[in-house]
C-alpha atoms as a PDB file:
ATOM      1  CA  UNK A   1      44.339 116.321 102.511  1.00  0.00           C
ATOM      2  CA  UNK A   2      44.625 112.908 102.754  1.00  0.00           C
ATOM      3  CA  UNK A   3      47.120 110.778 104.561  1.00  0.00           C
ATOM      4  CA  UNK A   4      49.087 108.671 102.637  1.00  0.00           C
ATOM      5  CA  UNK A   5      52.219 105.831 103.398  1.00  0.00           C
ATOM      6  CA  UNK A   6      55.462 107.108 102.059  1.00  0.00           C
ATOM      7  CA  UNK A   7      58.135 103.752 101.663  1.00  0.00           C
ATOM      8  CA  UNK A   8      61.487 103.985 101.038  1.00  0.00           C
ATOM      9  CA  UNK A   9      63.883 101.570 100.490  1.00  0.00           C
ATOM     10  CA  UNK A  10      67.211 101.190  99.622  1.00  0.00           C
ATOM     11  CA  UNK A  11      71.294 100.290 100.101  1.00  0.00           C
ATOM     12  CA  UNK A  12      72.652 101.260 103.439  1.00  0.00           C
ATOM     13  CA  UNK A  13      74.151 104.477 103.871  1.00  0.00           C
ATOM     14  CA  UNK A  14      72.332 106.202 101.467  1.00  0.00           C
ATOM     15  CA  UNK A  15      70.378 108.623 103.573  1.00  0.00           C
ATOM     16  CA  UNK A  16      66.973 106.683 104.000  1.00  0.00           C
ATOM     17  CA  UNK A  17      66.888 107.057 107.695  1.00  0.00           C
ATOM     18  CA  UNK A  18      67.884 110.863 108.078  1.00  0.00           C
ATOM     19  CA  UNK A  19      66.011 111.581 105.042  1.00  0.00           C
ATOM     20  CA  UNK A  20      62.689 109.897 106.269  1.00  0.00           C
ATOM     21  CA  UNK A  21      62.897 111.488 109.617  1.00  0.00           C
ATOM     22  CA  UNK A  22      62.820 114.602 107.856  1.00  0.00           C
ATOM     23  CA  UNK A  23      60.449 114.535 105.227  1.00  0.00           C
ATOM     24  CA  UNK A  24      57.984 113.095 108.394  1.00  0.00           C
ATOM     25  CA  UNK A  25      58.765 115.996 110.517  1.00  0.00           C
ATOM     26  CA  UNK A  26      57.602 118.474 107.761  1.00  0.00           C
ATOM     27  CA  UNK A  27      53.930 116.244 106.768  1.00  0.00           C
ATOM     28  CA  UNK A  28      53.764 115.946 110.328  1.00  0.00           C
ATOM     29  CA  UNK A  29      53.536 112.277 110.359  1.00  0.00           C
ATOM     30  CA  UNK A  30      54.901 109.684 112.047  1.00  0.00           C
ATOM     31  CA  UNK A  31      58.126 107.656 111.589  1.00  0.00           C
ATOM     32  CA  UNK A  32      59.008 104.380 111.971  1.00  0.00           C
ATOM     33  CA  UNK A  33      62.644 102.805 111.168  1.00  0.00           C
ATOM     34  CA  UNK A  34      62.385  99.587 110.295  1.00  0.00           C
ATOM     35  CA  UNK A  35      65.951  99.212 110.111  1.00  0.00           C
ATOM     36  CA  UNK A  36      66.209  99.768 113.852  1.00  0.00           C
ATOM     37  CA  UNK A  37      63.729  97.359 114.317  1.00  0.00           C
ATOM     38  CA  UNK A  38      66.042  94.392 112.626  1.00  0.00           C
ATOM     39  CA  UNK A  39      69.267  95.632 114.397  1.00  0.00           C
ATOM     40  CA  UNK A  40      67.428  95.628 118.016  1.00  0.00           C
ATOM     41  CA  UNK A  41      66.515  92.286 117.402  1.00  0.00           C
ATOM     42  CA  UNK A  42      70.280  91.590 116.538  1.00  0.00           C
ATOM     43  CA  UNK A  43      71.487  93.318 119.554  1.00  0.00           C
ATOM     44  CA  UNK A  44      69.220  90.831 121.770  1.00  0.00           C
ATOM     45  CA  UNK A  45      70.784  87.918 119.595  1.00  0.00           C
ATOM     46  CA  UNK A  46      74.041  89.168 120.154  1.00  0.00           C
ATOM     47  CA  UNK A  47      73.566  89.886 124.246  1.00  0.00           C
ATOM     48  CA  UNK A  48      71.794  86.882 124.731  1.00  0.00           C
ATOM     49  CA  UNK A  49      74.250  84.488 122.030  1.00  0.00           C
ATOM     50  CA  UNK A  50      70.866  83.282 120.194  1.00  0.00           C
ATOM     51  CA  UNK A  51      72.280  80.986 117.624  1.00  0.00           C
ATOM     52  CA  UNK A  52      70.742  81.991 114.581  1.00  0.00           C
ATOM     53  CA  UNK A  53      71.265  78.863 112.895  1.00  0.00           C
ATOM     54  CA  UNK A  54      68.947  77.126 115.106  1.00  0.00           C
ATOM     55  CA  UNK A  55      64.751  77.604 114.608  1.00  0.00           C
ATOM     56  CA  UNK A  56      64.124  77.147 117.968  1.00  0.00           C
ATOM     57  CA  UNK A  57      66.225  79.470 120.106  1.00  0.00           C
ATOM     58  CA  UNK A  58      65.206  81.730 117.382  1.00  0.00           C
ATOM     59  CA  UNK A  59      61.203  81.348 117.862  1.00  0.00           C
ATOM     60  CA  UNK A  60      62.185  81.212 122.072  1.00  0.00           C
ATOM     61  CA  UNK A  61      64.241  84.608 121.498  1.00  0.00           C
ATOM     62  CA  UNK A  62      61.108  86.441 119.344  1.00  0.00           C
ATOM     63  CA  UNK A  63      58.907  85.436 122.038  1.00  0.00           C
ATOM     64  CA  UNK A  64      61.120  87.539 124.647  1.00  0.00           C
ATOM     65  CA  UNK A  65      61.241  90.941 122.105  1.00  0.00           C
ATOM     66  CA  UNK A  66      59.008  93.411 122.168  1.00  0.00           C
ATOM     67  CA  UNK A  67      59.994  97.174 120.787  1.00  0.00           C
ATOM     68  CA  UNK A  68      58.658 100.661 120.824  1.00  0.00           C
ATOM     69  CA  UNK A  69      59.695 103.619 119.295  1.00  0.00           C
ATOM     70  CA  UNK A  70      59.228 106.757 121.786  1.00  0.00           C
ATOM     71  CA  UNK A  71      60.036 110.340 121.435  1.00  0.00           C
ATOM     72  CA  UNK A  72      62.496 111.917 122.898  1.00  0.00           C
ATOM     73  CA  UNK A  73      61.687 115.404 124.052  1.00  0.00           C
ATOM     74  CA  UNK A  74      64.882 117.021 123.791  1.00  0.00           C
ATOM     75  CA  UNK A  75      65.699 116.363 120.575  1.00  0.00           C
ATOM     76  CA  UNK A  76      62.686 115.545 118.990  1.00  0.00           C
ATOM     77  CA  UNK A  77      63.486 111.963 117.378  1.00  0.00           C
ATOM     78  CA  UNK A  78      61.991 108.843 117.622  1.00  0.00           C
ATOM     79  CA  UNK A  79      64.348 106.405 119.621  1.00  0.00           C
ATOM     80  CA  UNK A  80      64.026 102.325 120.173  1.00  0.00           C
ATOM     81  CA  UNK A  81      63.192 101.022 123.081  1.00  0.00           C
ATOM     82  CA  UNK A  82      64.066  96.917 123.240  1.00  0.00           C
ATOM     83  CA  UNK A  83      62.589  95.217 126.188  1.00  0.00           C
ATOM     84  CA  UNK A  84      61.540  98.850 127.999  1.00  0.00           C
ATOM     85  CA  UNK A  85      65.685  99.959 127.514  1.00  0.00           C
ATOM     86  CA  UNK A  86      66.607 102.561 125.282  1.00  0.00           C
ATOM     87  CA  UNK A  87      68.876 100.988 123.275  1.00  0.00           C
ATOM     88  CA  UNK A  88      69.503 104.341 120.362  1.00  0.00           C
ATOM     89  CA  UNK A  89      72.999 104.362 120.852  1.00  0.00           C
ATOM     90  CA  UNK A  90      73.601  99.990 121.011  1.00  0.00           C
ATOM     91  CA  UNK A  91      72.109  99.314 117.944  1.00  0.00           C
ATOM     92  CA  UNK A  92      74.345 101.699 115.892  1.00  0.00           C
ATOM     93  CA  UNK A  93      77.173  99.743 116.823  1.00  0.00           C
ATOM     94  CA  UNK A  94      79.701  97.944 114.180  1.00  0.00           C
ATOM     95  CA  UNK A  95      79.025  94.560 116.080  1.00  0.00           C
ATOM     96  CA  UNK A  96      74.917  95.042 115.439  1.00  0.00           C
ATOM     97  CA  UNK A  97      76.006  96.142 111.856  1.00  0.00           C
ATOM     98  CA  UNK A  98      77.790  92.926 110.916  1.00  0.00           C
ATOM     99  CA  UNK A  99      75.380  90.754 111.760  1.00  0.00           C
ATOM    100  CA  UNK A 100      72.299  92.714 111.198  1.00  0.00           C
ATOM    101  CA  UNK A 101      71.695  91.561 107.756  1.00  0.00           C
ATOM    102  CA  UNK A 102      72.291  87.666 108.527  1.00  0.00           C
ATOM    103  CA  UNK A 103      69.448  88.056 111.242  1.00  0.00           C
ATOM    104  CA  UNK A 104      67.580  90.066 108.976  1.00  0.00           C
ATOM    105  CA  UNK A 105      67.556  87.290 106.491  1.00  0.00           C
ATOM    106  CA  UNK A 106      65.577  85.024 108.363  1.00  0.00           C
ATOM    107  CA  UNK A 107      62.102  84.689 107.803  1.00  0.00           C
ATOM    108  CA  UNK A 108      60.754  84.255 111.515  1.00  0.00           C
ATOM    109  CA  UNK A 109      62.500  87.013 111.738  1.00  0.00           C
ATOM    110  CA  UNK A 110      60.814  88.968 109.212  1.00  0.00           C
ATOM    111  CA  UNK A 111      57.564  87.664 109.558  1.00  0.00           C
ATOM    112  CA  UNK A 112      57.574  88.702 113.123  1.00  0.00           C
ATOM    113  CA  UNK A 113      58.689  92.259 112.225  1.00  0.00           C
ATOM    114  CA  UNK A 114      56.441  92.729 109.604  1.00  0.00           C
ATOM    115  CA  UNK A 115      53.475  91.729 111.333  1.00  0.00           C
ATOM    116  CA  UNK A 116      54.741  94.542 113.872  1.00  0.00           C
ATOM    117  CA  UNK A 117      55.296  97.306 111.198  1.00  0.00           C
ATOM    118  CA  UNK A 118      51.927  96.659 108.922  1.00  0.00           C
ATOM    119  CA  UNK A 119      50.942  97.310 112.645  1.00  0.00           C
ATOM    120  CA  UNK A 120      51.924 100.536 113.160  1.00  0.00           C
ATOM    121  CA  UNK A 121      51.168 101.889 109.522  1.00  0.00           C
ATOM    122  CA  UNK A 122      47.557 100.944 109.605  1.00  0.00           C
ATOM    123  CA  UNK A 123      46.261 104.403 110.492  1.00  0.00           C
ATOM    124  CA  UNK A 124      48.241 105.608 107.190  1.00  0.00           C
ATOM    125  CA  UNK A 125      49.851 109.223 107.633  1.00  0.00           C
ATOM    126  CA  UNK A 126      53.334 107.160 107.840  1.00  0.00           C
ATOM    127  CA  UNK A 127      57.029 107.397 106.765  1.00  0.00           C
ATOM    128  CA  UNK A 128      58.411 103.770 106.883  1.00  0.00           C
ATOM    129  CA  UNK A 129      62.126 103.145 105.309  1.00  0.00           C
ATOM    130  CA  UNK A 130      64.414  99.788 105.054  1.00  0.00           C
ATOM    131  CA  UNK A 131      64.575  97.142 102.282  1.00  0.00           C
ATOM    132  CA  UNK A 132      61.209  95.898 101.840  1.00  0.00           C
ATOM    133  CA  UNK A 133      58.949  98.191 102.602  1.00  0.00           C
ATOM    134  CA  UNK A 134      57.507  99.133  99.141  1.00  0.00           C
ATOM    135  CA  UNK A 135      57.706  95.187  98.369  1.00  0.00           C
ATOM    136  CA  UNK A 136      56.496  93.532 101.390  1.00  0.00           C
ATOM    137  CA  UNK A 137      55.478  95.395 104.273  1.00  0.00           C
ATOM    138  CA  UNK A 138      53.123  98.252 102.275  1.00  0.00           C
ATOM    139  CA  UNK A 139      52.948  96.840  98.591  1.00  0.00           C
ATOM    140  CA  UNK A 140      50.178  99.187  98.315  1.00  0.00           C
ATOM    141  CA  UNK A 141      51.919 102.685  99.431  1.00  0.00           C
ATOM    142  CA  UNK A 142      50.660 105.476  97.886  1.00  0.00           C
ATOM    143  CA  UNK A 143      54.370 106.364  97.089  1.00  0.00           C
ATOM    144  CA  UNK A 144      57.792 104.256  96.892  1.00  0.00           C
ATOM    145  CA  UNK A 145      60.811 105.697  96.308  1.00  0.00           C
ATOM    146  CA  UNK A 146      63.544 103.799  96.078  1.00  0.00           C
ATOM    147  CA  UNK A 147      67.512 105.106  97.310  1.00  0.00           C
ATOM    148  CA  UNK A 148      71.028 104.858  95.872  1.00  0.00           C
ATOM    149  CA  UNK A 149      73.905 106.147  95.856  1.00  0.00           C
ATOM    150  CA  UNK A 150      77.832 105.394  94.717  1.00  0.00           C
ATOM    151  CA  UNK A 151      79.453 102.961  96.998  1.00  0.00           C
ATOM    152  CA  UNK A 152      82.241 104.207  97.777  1.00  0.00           C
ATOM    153  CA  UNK A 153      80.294 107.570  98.642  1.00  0.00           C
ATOM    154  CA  UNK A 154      77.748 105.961 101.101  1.00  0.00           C
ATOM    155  CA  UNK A 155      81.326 103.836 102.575  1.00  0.00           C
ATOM    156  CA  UNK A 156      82.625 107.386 103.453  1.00  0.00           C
ATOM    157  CA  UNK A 157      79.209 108.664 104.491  1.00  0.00           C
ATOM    158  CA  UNK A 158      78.779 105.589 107.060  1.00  0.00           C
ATOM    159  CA  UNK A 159      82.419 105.890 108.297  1.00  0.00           C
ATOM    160  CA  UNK A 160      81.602 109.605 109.266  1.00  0.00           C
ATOM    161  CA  UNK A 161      78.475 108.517 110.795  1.00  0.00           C
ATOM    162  CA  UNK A 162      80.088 106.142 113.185  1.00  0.00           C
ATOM    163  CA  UNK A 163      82.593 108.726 114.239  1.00  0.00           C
ATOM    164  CA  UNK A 164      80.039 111.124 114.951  1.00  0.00           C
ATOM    165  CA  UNK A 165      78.991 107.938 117.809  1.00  0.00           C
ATOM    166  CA  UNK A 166      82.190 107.854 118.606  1.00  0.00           C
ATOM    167  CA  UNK A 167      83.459 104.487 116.964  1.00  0.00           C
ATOM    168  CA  UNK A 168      86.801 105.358 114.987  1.00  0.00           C
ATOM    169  CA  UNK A 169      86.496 102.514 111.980  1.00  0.00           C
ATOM    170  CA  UNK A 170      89.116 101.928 109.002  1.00  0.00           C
ATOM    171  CA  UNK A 171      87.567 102.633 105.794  1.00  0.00           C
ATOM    172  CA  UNK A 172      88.445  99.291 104.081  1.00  0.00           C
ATOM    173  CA  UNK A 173      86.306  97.779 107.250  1.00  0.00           C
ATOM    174  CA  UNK A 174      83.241 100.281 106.494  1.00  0.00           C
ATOM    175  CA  UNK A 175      83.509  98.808 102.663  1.00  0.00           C
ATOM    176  CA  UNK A 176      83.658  95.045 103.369  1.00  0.00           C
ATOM    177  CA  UNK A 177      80.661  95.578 105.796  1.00  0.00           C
ATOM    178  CA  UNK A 178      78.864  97.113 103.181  1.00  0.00           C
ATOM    179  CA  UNK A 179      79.634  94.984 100.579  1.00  0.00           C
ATOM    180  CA  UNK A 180      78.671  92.132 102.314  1.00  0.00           C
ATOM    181  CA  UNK A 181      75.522  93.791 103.685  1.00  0.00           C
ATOM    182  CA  UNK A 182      74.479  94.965 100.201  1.00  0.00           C
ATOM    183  CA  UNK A 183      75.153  90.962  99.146  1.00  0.00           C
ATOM    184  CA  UNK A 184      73.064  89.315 101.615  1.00  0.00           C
ATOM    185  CA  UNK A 185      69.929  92.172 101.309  1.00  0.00           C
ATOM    186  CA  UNK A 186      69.778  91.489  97.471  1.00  0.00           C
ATOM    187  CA  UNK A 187      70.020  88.142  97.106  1.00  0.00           C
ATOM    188  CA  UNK A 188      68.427  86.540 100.287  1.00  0.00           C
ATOM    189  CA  UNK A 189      65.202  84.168  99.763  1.00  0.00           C
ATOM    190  CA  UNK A 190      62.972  86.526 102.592  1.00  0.00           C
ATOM    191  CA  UNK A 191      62.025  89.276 101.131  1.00  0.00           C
ATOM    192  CA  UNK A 192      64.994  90.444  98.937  1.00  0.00           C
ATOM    193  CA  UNK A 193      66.165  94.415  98.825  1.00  0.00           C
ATOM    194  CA  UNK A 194      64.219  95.184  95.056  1.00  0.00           C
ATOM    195  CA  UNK A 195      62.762  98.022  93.537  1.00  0.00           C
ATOM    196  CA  UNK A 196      59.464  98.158  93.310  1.00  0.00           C
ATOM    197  CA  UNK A 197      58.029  98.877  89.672  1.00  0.00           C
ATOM    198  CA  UNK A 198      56.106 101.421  91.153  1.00  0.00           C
ATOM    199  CA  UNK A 199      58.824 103.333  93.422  1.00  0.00           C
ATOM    200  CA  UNK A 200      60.922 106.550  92.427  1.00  0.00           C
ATOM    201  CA  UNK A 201      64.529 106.027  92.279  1.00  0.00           C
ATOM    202  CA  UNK A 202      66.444 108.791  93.481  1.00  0.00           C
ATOM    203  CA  UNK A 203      70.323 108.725  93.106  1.00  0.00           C
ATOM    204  CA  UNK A 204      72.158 110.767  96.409  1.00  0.00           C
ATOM    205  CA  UNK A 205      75.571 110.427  94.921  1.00  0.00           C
ATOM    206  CA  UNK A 206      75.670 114.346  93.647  1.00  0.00           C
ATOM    207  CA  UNK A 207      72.226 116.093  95.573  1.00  0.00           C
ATOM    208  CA  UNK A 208      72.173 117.826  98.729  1.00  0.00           C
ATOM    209  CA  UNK A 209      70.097 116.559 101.165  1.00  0.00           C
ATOM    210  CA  UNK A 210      67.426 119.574 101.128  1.00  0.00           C
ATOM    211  CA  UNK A 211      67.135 118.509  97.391  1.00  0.00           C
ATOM    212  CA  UNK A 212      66.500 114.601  97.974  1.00  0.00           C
ATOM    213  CA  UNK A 213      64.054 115.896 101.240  1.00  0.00           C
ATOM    214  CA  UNK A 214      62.264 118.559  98.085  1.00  0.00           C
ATOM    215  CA  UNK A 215      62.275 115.829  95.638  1.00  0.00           C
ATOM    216  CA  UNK A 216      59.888 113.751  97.965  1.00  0.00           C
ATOM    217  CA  UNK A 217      57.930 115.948  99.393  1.00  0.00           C
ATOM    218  CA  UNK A 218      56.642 117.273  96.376  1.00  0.00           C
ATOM    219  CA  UNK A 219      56.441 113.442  94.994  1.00  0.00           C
ATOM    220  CA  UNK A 220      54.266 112.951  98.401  1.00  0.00           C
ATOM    221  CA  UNK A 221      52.093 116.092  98.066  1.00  0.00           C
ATOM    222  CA  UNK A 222      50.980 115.206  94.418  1.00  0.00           C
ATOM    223  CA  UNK A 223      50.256 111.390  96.264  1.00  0.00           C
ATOM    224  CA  UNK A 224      47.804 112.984  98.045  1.00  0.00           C
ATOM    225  CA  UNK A 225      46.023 114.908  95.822  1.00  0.00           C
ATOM    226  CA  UNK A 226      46.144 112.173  92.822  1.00  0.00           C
ATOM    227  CA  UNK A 227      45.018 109.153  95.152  1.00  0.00           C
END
């Protein structure tokens, strides 16, 4: 059968990530998070106090990144590697996640990481999520889908995920971050968070996750036979 690209994009906290690791698992292809991509490079802003604002530093600071994704044989998942360090774990942080979408907005930024991504998609038989990757990085992806969900629902759903790492945050904190986040992905000049006219939209609010995982598998296996 033949191997397609599978984008999804999206809000934050709506499930792209878990739900793209899965739905790769079961095609057996491979998976790429673009999102971790963004928020490594904001974790080597942040350690190394790159000031965003100015061109330079920033062009100096892309020179000095270079990430890999590698598997991790106990439990199976892709992790990032920034630099040779696994850095999983740092770039899930609430400092990464405040700034993530200012550094995402820049377009050295993007261009470098884009360059990197239509990179590692080139074979096809990929699973790529974030907020451009129907729009920008694969425009011609066999299948988009595109993610939402009810704020306050993906608030509550990113406050339990940072527990789970161990970071205890007020609620009212998850929902600014989030707010603002949403704000700066939609309405940024670089390669705004849009749906594609092509892409699926698929509301999480009220479907388990084995139902969202379904939904696009079968989407992805009728991709492969139609294209």
């Amino acid at each position: 059968m033949k191997k397609i690209i599978i984008a999804i994009d999206g809000y934050s906290a709506c499930g792209k990530s878990t739900t793209a690791k899965v739905v790769a698992t079961l095609l057996n292809y491979a998976y790429i998070d673009s999102g971790a991509m963004y928020r490594a490079v904001t974790l080597y802003f942040l350690d190394h106090y790159v000031d965003i604002t100015n061109p330079k530093s920033v062009a100096k600071a892309l020179a000095n990144i270079n990430i890999q994704f590698h598997l991790n044989p106990k439990n199976k998942e892709n992790e990032t590697f920034l630099n040779g360090l696994n850095v999983e774990k740092d770039i899930r942080e609430m400092r990464v996640a405040e700034k993530v979408s200012e550094v995402s907005a820049i377009k050295d930024v993007r261009v470098a990481m884009v360059a990197q991504q239509q990179k590692l998609g080139k074979s096809k038989g990929v699973v790529m999520d974030g907020r451009d990757i129907g729009t920008v990085v694969f425009p011609s992806a066999e299948l988009k889908i595109f993610m939402t969900a009810d704020f306050d629902i993906r608030a509550e759903r990113r406050q339990k995920e940072l527990l789970e790492k161990g970071e205890l945050i007020e609620l009212d904190v998850v929902k600014e971050n989030l707010a603002k986040r949403d704000q700066i992905d939609t309405s940024r000049k670089e390669s705004p968070l849009l749906k594609d006219k092509e892409a699926v939209e698929i509301d999480t609010t009220h479907v388990t996750f084995d139902e969202q995982v379904e939904q696009i598998i079968h989407l992805a296996q009728n991709a492969m036979i139609t294209t």
